[in-house]
PDB file of N, CA and C in Angstrom:
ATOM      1  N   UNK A   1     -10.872 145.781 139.136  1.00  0.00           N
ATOM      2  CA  UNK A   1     -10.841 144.541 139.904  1.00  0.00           C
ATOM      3  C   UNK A   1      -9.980 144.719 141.148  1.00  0.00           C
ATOM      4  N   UNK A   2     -10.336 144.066 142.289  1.00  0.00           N
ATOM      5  CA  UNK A   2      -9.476 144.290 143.970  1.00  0.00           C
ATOM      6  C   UNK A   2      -8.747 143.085 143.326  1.00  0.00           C
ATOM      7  N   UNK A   3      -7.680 143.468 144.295  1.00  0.00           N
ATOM      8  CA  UNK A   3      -6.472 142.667 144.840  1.00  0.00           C
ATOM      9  C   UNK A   3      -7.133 141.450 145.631  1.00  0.00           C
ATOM     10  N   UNK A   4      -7.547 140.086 145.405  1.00  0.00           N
ATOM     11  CA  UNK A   4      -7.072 139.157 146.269  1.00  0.00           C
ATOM     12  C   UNK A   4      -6.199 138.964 147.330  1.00  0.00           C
ATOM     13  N   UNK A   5      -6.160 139.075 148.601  1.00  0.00           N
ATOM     14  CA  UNK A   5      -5.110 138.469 149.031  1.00  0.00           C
ATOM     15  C   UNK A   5      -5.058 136.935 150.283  1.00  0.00           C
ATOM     16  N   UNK A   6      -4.186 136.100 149.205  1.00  0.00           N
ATOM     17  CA  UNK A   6      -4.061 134.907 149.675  1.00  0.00           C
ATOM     18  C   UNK A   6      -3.253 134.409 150.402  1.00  0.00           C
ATOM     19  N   UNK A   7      -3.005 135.190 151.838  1.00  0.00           N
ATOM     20  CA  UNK A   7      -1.875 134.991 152.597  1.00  0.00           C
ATOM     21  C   UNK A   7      -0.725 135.801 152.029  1.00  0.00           C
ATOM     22  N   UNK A   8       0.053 135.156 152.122  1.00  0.00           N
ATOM     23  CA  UNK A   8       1.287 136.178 151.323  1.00  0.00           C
ATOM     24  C   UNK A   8       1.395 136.391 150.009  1.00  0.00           C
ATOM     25  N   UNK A   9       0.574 136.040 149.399  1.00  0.00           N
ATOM     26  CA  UNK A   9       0.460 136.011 147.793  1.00  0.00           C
ATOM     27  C   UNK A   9      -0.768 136.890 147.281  1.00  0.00           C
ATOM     28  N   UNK A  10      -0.497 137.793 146.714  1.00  0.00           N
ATOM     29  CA  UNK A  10      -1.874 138.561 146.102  1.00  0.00           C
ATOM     30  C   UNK A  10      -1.950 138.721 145.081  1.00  0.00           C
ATOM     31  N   UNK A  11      -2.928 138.597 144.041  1.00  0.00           N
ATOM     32  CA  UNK A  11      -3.478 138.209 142.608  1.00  0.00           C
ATOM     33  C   UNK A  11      -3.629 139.505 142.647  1.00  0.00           C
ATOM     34  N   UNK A  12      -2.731 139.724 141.508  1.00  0.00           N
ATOM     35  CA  UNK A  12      -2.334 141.090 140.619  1.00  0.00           C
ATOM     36  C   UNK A  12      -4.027 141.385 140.270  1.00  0.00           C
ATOM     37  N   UNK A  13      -4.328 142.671 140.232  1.00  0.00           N
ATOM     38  CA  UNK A  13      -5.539 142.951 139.404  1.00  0.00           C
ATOM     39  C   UNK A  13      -5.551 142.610 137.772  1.00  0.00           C
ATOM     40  N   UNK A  14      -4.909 142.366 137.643  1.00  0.00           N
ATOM     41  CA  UNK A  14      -4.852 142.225 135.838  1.00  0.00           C
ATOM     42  C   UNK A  14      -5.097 140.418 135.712  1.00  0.00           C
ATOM     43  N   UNK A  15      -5.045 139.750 136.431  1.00  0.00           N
ATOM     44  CA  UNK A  15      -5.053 138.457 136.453  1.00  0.00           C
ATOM     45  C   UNK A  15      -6.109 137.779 135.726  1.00  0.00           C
ATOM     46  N   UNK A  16      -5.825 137.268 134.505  1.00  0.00           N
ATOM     47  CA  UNK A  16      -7.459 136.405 133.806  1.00  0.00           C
ATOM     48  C   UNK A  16      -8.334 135.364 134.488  1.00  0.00           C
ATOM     49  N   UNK A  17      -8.926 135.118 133.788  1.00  0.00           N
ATOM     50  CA  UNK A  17     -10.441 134.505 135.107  1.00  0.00           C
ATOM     51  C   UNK A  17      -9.683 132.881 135.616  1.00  0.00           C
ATOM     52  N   UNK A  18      -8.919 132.387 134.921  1.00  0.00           N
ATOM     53  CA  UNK A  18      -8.261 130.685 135.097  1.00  0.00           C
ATOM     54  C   UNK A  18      -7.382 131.329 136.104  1.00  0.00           C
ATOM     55  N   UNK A  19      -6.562 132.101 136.353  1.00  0.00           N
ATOM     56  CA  UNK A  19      -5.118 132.653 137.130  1.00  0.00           C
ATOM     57  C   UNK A  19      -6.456 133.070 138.517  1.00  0.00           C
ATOM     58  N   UNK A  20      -7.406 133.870 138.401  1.00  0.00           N
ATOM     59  CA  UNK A  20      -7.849 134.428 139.792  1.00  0.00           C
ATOM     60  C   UNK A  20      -8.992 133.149 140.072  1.00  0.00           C
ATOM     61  N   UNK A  21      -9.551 132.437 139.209  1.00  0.00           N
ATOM     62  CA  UNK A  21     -10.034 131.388 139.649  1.00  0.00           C
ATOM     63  C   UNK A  21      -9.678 130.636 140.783  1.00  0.00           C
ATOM     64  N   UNK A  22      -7.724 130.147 140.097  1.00  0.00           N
ATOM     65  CA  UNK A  22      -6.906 129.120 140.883  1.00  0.00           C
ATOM     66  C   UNK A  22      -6.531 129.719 142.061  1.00  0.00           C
ATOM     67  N   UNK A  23      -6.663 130.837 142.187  1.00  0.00           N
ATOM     68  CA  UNK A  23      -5.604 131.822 143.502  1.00  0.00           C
ATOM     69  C   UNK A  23      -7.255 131.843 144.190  1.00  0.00           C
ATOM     70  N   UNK A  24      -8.735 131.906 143.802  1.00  0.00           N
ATOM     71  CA  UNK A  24      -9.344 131.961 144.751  1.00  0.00           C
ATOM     72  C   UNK A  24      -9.431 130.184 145.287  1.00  0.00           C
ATOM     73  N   UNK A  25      -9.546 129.470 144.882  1.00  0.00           N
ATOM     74  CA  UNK A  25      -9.504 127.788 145.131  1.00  0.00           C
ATOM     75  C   UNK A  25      -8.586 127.769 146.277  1.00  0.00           C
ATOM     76  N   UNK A  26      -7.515 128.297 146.018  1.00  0.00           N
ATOM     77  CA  UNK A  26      -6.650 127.881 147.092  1.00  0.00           C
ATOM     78  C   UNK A  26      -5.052 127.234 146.668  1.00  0.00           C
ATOM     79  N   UNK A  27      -5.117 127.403 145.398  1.00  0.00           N
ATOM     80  CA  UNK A  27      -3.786 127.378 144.676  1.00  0.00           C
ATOM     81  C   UNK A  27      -2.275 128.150 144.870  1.00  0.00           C
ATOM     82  N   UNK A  28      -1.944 127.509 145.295  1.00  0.00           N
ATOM     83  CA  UNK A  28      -0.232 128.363 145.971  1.00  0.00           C
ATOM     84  C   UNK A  28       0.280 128.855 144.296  1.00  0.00           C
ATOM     85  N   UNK A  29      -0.444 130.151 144.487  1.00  0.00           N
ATOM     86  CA  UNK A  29       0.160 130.744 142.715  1.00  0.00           C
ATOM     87  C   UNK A  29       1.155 131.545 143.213  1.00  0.00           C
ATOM     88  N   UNK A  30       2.035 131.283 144.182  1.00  0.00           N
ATOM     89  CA  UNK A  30       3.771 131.774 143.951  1.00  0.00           C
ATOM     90  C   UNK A  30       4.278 130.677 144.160  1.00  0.00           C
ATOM     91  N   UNK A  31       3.855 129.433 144.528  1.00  0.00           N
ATOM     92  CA  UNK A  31       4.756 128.288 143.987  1.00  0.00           C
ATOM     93  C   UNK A  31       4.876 127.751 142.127  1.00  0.00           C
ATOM     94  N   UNK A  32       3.539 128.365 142.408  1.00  0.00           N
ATOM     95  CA  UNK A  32       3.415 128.185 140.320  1.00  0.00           C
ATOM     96  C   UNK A  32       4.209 129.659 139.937  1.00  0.00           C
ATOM     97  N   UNK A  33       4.010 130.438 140.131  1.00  0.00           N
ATOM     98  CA  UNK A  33       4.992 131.625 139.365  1.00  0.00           C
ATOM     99  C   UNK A  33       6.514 131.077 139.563  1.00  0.00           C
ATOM    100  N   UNK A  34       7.115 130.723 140.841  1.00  0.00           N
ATOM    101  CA  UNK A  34       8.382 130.156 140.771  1.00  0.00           C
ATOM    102  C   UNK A  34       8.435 129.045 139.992  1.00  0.00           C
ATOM    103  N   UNK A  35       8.053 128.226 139.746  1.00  0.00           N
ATOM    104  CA  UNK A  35       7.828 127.062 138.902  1.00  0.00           C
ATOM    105  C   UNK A  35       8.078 127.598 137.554  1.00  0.00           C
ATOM    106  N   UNK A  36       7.032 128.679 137.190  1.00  0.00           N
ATOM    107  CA  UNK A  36       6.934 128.750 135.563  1.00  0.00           C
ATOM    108  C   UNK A  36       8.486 130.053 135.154  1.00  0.00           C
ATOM    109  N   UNK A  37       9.172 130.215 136.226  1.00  0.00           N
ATOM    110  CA  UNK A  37      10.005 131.054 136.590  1.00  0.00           C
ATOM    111  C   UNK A  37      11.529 130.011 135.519  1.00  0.00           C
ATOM    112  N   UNK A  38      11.454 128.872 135.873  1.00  0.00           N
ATOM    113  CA  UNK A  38      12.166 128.061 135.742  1.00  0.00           C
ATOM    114  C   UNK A  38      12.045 127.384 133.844  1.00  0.00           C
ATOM    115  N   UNK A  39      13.306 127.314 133.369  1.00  0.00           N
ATOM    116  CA  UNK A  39      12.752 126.398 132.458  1.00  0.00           C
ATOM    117  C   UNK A  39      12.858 125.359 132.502  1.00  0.00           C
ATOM    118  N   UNK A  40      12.069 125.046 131.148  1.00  0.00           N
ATOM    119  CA  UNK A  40      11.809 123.386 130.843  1.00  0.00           C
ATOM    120  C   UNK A  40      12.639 122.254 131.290  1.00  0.00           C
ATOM    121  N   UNK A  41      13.554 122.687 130.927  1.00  0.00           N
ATOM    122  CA  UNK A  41      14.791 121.586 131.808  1.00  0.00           C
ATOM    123  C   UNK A  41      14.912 121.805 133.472  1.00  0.00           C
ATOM    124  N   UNK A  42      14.934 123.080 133.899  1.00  0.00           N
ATOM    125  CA  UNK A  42      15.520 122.896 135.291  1.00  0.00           C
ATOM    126  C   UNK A  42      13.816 122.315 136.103  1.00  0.00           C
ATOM    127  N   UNK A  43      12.908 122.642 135.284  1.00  0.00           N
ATOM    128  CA  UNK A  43      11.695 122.090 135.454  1.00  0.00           C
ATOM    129  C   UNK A  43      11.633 120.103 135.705  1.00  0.00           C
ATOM    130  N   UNK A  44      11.946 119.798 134.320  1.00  0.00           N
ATOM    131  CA  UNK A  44      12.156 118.419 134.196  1.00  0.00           C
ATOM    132  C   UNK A  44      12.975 118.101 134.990  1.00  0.00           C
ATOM    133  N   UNK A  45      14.593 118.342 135.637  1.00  0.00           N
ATOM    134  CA  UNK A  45      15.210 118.126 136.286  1.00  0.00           C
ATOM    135  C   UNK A  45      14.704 118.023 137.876  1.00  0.00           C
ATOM    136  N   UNK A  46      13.959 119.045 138.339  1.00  0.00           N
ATOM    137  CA  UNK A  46      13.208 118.616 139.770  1.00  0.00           C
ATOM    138  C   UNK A  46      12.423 117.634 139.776  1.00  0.00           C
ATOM    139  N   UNK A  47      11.568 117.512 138.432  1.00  0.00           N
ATOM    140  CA  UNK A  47      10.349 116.846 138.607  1.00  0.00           C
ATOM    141  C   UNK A  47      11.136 115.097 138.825  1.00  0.00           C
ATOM    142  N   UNK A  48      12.699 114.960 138.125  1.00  0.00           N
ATOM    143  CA  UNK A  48      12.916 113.654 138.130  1.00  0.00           C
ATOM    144  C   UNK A  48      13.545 113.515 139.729  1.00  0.00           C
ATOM    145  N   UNK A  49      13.791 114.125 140.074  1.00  0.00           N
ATOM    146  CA  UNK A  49      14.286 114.411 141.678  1.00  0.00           C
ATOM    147  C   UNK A  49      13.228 113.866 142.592  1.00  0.00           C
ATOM    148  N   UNK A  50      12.157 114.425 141.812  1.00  0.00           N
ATOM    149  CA  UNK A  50      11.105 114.193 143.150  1.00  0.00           C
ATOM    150  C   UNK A  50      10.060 112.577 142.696  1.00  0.00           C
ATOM    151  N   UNK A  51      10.602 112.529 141.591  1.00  0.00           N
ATOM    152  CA  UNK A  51      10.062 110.851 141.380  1.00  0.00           C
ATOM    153  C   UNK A  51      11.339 109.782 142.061  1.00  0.00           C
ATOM    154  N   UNK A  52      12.426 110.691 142.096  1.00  0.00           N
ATOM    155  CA  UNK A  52      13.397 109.593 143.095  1.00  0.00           C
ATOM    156  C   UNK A  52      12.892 109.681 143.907  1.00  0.00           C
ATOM    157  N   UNK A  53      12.942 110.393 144.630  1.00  0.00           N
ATOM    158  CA  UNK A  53      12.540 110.596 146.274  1.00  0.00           C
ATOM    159  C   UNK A  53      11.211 109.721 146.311  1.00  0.00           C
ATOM    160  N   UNK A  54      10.292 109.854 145.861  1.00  0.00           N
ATOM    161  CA  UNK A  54       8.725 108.773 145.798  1.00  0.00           C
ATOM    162  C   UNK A  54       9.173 107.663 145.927  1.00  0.00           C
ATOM    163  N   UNK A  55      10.341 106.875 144.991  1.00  0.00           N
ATOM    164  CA  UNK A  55      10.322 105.719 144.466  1.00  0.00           C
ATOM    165  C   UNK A  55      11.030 104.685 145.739  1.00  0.00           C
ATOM    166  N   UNK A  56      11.777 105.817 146.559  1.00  0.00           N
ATOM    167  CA  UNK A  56      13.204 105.382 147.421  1.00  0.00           C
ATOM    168  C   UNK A  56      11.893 105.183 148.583  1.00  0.00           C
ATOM    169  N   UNK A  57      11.286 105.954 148.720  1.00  0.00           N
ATOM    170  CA  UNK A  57      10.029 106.219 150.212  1.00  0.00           C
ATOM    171  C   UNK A  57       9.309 104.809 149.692  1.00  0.00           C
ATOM    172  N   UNK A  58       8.672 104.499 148.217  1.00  0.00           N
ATOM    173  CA  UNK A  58       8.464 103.082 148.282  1.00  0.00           C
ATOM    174  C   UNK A  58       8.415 101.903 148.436  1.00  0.00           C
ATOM    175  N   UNK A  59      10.216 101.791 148.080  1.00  0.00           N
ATOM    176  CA  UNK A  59      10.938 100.925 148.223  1.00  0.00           C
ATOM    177  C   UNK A  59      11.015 100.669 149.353  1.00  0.00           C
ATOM    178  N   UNK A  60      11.462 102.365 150.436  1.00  0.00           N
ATOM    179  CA  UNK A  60      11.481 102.110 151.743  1.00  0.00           C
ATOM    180  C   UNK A  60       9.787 101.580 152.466  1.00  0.00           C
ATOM    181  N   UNK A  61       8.806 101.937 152.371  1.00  0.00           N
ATOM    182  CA  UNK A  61       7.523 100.908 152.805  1.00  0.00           C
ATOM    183  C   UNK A  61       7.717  99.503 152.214  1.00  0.00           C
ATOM    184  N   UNK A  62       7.791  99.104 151.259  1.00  0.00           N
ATOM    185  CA  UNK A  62       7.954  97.890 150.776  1.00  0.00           C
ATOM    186  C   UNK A  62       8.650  97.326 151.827  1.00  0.00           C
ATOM    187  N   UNK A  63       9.748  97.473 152.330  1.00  0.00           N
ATOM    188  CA  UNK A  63      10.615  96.780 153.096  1.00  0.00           C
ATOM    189  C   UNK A  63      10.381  97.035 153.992  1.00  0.00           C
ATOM    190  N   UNK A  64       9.489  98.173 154.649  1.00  0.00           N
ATOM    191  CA  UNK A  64       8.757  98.185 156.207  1.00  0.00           C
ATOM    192  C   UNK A  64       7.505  97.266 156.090  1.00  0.00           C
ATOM    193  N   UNK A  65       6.436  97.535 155.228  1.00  0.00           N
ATOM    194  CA  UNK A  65       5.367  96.243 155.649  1.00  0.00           C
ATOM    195  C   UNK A  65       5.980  94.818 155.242  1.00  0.00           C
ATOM    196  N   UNK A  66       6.591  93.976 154.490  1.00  0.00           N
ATOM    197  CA  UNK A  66       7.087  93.039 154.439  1.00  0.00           C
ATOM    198  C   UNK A  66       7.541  92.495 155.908  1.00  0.00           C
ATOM    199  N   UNK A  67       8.384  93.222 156.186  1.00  0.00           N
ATOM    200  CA  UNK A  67       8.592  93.509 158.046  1.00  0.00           C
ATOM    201  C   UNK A  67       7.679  93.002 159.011  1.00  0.00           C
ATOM    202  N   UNK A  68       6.086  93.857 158.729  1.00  0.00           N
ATOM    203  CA  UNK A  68       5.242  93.675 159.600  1.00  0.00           C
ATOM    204  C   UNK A  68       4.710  92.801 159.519  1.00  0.00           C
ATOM    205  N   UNK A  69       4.314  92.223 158.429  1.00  0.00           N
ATOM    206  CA  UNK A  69       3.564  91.310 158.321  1.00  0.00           C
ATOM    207  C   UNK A  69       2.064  90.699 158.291  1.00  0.00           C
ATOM    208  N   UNK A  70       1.646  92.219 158.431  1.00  0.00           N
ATOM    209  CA  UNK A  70       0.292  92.449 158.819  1.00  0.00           C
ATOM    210  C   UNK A  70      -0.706  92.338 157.359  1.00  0.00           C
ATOM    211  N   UNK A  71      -1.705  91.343 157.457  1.00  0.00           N
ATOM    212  CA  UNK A  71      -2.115  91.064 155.946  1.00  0.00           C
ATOM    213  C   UNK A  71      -2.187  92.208 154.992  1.00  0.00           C
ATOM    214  N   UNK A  72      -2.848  92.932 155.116  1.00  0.00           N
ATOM    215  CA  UNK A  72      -3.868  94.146 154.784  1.00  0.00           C
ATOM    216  C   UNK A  72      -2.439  94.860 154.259  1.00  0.00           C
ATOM    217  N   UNK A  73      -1.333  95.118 155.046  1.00  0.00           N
ATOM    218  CA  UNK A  73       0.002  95.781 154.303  1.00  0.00           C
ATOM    219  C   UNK A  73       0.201  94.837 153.243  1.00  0.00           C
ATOM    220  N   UNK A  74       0.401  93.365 153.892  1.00  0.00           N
ATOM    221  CA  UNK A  74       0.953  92.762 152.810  1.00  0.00           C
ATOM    222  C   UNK A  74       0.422  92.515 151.394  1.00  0.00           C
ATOM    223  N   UNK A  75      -0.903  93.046 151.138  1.00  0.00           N
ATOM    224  CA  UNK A  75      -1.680  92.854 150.029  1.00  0.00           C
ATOM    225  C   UNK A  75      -1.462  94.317 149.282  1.00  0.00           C
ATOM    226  N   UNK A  76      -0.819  94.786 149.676  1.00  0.00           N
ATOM    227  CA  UNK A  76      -0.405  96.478 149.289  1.00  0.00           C
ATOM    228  C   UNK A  76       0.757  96.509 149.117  1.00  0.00           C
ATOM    229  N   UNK A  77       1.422  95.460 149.847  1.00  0.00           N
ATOM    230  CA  UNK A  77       3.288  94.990 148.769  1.00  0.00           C
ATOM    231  C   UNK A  77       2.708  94.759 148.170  1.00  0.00           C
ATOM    232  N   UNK A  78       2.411  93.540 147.997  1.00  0.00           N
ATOM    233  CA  UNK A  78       2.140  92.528 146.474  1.00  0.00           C
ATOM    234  C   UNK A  78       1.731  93.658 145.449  1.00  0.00           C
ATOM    235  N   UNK A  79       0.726  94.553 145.628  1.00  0.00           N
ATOM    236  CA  UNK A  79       0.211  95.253 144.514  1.00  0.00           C
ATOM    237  C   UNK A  79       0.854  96.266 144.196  1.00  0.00           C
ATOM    238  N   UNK A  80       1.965  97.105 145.176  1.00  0.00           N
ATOM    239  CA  UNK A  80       3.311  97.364 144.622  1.00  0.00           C
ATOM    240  C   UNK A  80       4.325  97.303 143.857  1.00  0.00           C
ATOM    241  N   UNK A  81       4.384  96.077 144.034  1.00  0.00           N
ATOM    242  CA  UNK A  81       5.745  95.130 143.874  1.00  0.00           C
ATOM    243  C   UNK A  81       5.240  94.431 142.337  1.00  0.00           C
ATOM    244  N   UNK A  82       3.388  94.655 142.216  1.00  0.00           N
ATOM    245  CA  UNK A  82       2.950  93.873 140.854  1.00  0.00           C
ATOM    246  C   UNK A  82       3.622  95.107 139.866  1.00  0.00           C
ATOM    247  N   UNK A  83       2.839  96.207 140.032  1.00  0.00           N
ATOM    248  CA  UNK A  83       2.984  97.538 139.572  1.00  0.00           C
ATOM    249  C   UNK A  83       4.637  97.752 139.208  1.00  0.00           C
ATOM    250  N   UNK A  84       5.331  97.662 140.057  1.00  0.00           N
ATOM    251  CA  UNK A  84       7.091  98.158 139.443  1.00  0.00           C
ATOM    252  C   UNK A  84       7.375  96.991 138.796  1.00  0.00           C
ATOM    253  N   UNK A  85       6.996  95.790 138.624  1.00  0.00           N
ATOM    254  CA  UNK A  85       7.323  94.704 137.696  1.00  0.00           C
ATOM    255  C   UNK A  85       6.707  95.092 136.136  1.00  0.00           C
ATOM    256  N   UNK A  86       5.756  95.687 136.656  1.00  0.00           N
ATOM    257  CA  UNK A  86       5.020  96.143 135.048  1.00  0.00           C
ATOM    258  C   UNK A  86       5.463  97.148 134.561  1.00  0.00           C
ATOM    259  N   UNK A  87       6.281  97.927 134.971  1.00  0.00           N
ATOM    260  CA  UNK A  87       7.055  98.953 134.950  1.00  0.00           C
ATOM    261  C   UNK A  87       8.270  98.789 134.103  1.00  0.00           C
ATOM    262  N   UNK A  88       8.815  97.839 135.042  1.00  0.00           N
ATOM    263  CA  UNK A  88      10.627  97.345 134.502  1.00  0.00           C
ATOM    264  C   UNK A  88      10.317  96.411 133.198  1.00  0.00           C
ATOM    265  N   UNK A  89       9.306  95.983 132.996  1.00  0.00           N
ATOM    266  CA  UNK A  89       8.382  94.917 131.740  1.00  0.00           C
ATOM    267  C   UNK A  89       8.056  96.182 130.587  1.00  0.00           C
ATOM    268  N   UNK A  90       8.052  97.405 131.046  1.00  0.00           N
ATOM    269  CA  UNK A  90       7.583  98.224 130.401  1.00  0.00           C
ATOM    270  C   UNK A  90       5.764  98.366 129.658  1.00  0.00           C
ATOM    271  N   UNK A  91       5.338  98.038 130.127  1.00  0.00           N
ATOM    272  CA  UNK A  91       3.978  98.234 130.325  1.00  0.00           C
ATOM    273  C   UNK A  91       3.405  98.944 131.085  1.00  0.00           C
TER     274      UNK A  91
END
C-alpha cells in the first residue's frame, strides 16, 4: 500500500481501511492522533473547556441580538434562552 499524503500528515502504509478511509475524506488524523495521544481525563478536561468557551460566545450573542433588535435574531434568543432553561430544568 502507498503512503497517502495529506498535507503534512501521511497515512502510515499499515493503516486499516476506517483510519485511510478518514485521512482520504479529509480528516485532520494528526489532530486525532494528538487527541488519542491524551487520556481520558486530560481528554474530558479540554472537551469541558471548550463547552465553556461555546456557552460564554452564547451568552455573549444573546446579549448582542437582544441589543439589535432585529426580529429574525430575536426569535433565535427566545429559542436560546428556551433551550438553556430546559437545561438548568434539566431536561
Amino acid at each position: 500500500m502507498e503512503e497517502l499524503d495529506m498535507g503534512c500528515y501521511v497515512c502510515p502504509p499499515d493503516a486499516g481501511p476506517a483510519w485511510r478511509a478518514a485521512c482520504e475524506a479529509g480528516v485532520d488524523m494528526a489532530l486525532l492522533k494528538d487527541k488519542l495521544a491524551m487520556t481520558p481525563s486530560e481528554r474530558l478536561e479540554a472537551h469541558h473547556k471548550a463547552i465553556n468557551r461555546v456557552m460564554a460566545l452564547r451568552d455573549s450573542m444573546i446579549l448582542s441580538y437582544e441589543t439589535m433588535g432585529r426580529e429574525h435574531d430575536l426569535v433565535a434568543v427566545r429559542q436560546l434562552k428556551a433551550i438553556q432553561e430546559r437545561k438548568q430544568r434539566g431536561e
